[in-house]
C-alpha atoms as a PDB file:
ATOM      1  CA  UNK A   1       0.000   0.000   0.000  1.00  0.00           C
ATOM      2  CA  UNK A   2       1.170   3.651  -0.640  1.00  0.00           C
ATOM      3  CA  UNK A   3       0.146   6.580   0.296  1.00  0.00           C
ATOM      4  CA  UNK A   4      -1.218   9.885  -1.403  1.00  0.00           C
ATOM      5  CA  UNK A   5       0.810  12.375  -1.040  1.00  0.00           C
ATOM      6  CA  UNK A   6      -0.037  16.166  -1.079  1.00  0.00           C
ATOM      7  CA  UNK A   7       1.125  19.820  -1.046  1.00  0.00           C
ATOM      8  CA  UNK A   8       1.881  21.736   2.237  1.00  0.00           C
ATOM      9  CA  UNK A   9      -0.716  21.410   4.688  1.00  0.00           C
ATOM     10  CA  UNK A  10       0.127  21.912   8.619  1.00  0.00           C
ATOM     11  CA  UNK A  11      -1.601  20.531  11.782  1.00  0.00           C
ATOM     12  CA  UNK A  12      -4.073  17.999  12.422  1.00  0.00           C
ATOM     13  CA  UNK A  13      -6.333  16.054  10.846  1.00  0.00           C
ATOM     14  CA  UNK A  14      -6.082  18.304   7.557  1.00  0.00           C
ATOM     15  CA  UNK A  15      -2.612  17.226   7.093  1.00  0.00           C
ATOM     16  CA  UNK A  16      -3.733  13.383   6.998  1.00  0.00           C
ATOM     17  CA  UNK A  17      -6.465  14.472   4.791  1.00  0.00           C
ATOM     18  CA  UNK A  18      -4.175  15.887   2.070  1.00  0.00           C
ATOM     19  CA  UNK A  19      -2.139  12.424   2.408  1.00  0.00           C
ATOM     20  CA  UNK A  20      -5.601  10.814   2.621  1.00  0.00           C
ATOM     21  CA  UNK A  21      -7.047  12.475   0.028  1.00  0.00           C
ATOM     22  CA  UNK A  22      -5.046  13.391  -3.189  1.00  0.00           C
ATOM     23  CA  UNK A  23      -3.404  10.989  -5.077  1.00  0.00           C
ATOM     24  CA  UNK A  24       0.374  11.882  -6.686  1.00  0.00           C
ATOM     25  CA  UNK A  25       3.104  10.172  -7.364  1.00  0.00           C
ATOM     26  CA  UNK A  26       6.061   8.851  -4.806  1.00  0.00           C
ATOM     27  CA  UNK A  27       6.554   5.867  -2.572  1.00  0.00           C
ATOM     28  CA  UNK A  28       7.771   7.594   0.182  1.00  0.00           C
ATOM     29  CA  UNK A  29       7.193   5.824   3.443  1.00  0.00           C
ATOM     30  CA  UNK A  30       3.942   5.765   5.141  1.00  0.00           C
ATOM     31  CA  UNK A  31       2.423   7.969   7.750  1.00  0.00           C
ATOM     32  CA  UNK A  32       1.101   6.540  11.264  1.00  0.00           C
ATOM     33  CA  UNK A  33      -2.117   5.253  10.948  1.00  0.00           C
ATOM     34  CA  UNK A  34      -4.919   8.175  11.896  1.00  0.00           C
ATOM     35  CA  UNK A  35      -6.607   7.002  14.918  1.00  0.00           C
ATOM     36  CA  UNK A  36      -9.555   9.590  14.235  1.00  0.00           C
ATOM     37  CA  UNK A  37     -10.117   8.017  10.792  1.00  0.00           C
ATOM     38  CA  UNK A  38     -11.770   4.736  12.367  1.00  0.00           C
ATOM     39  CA  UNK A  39     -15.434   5.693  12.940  1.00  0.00           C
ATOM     40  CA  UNK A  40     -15.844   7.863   9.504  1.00  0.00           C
ATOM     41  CA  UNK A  41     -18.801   7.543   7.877  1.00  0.00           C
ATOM     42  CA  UNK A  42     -18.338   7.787   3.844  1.00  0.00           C
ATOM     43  CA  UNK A  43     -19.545  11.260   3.882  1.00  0.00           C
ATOM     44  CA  UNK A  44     -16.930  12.298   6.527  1.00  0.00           C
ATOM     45  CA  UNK A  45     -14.208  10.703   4.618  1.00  0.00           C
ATOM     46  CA  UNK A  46     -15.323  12.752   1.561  1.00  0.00           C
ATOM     47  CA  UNK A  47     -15.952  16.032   3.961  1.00  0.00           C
ATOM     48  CA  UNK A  48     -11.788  15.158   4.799  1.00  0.00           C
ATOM     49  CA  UNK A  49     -11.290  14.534   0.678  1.00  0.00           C
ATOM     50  CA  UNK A  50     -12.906  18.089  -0.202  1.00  0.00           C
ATOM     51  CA  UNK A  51     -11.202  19.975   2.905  1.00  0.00           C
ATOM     52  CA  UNK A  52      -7.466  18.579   1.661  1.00  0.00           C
ATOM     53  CA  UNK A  53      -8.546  19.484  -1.940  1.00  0.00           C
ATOM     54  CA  UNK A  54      -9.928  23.395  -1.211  1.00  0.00           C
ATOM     55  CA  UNK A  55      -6.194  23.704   0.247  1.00  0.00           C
ATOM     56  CA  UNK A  56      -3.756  21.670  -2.176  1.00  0.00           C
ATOM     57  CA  UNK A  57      -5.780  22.730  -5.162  1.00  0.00           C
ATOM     58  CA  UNK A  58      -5.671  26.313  -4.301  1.00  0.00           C
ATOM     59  CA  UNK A  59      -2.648  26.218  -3.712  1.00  0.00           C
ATOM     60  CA  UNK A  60      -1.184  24.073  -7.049  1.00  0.00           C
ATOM     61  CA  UNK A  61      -3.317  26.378  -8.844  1.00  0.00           C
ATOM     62  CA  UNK A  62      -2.394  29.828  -7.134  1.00  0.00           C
ATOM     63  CA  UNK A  63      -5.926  30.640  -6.781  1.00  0.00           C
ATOM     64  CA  UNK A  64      -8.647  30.735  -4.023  1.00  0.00           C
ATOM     65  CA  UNK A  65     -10.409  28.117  -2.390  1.00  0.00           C
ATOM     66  CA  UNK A  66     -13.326  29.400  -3.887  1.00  0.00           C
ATOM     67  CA  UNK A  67     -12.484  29.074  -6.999  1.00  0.00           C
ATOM     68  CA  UNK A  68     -11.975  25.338  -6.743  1.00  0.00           C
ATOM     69  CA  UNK A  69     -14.989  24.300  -4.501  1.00  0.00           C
ATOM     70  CA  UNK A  70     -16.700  23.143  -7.411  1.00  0.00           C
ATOM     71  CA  UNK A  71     -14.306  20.895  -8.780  1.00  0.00           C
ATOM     72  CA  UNK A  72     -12.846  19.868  -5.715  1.00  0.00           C
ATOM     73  CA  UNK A  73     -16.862  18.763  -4.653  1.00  0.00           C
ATOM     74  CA  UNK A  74     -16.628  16.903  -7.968  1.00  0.00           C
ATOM     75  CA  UNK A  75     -13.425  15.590  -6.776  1.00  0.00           C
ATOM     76  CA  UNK A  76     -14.368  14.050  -2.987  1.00  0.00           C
ATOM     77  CA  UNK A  77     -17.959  12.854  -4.215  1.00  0.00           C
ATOM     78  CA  UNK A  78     -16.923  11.055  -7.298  1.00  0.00           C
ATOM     79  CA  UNK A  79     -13.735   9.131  -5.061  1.00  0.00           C
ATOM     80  CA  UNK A  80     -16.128   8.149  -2.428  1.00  0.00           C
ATOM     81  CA  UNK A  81     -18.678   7.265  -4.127  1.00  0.00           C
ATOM     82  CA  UNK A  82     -16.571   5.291  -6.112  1.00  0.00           C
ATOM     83  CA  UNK A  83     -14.902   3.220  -3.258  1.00  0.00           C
ATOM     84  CA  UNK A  84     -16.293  -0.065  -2.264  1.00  0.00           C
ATOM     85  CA  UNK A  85     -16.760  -0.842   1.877  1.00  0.00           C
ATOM     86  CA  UNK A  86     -13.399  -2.916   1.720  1.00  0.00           C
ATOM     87  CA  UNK A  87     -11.672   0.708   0.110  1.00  0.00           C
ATOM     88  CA  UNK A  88     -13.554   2.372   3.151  1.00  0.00           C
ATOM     89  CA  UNK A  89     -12.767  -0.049   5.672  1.00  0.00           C
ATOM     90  CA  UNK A  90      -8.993   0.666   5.045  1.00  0.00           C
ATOM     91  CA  UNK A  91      -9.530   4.508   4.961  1.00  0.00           C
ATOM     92  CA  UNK A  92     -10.486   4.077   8.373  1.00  0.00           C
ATOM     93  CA  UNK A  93      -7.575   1.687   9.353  1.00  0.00           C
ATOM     94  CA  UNK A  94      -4.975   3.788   8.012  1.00  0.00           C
ATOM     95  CA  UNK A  95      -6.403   7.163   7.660  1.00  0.00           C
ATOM     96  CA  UNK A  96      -5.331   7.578   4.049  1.00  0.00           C
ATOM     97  CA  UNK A  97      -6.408   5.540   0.499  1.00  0.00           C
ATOM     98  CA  UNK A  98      -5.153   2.257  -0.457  1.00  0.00           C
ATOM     99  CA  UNK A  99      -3.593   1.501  -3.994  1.00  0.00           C
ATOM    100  CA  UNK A 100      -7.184   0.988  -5.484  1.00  0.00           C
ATOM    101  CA  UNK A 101      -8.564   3.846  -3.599  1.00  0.00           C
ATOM    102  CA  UNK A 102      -5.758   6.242  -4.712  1.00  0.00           C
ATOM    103  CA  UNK A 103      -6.295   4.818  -8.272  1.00  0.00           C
ATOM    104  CA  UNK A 104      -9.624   6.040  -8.178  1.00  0.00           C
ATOM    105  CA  UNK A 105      -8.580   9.297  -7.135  1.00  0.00           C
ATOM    106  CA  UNK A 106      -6.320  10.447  -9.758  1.00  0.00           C
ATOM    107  CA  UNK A 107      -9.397   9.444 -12.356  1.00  0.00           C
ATOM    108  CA  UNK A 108     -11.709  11.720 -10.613  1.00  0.00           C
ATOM    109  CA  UNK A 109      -8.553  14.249 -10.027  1.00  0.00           C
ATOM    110  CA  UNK A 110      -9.007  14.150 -14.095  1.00  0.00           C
ATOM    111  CA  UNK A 111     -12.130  13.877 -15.002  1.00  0.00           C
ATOM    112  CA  UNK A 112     -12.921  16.926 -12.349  1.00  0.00           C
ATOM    113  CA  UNK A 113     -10.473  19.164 -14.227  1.00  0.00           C
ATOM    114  CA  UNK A 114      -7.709  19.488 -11.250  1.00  0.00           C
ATOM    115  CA  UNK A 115      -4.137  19.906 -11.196  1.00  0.00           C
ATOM    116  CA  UNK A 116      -2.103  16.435 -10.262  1.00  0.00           C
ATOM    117  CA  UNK A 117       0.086  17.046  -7.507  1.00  0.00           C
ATOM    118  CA  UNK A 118       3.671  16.243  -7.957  1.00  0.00           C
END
């Protein structure tokens, strides 16, 4: 399993949403698991997703957060949506996406018209 990484965010659960949340590229080792993550229902895992987005997107893009709440909405609805319990079940082990997760991710990073992070 590796994690989603993300741009610069600081202090508590935001920063494991922006690991959680946006997929990129790297293997770098993996964060602690989140022990706040284990009683999320889907639509708090995607409240987490579109938090993490709002900042890394706004800031990947240089622009406000307001200007990406729409596609970052497209972005944490689509991903959860799209993950099965066994995808959720392991968001709340670990705090962050698995492999498939993540996969799904980047397609809805795409197909919402975001920046990848690198």
């Amino acid at each position: 399993m590796r994690r989603m990484g993300a741009v610069v965010l600081a202090g508590g659960f935001l920063m494991t949403a922006a690991v959680s949340a946006l997929a990129a590229s790297g293997t770098s080792a993996l964060p602690p698991p989140d022990p706040t993550a284990r009683n999320l229902t889907p639509y708090m895992i995607q409240l987490r997703a579109f938090d993490a987005c709002l900042i890394t997107q706004s800031q990947l893009m240089g622009t406000t957060r307001e200007a990406v709440h729409t596609p970052c909405s497209c972005y944490a609805k689509g991903t959860v949506s799209a993950m099965t319990k066994d995808e959720i079940q392991a968001f709340r082990e670990t705090g962050y996406f698995n492999d498939s997760a993540r996969a799904k991710g980047y397609a809805f990073i795409d197909r919402c018209r975001l920046r990848r992070p690198s």
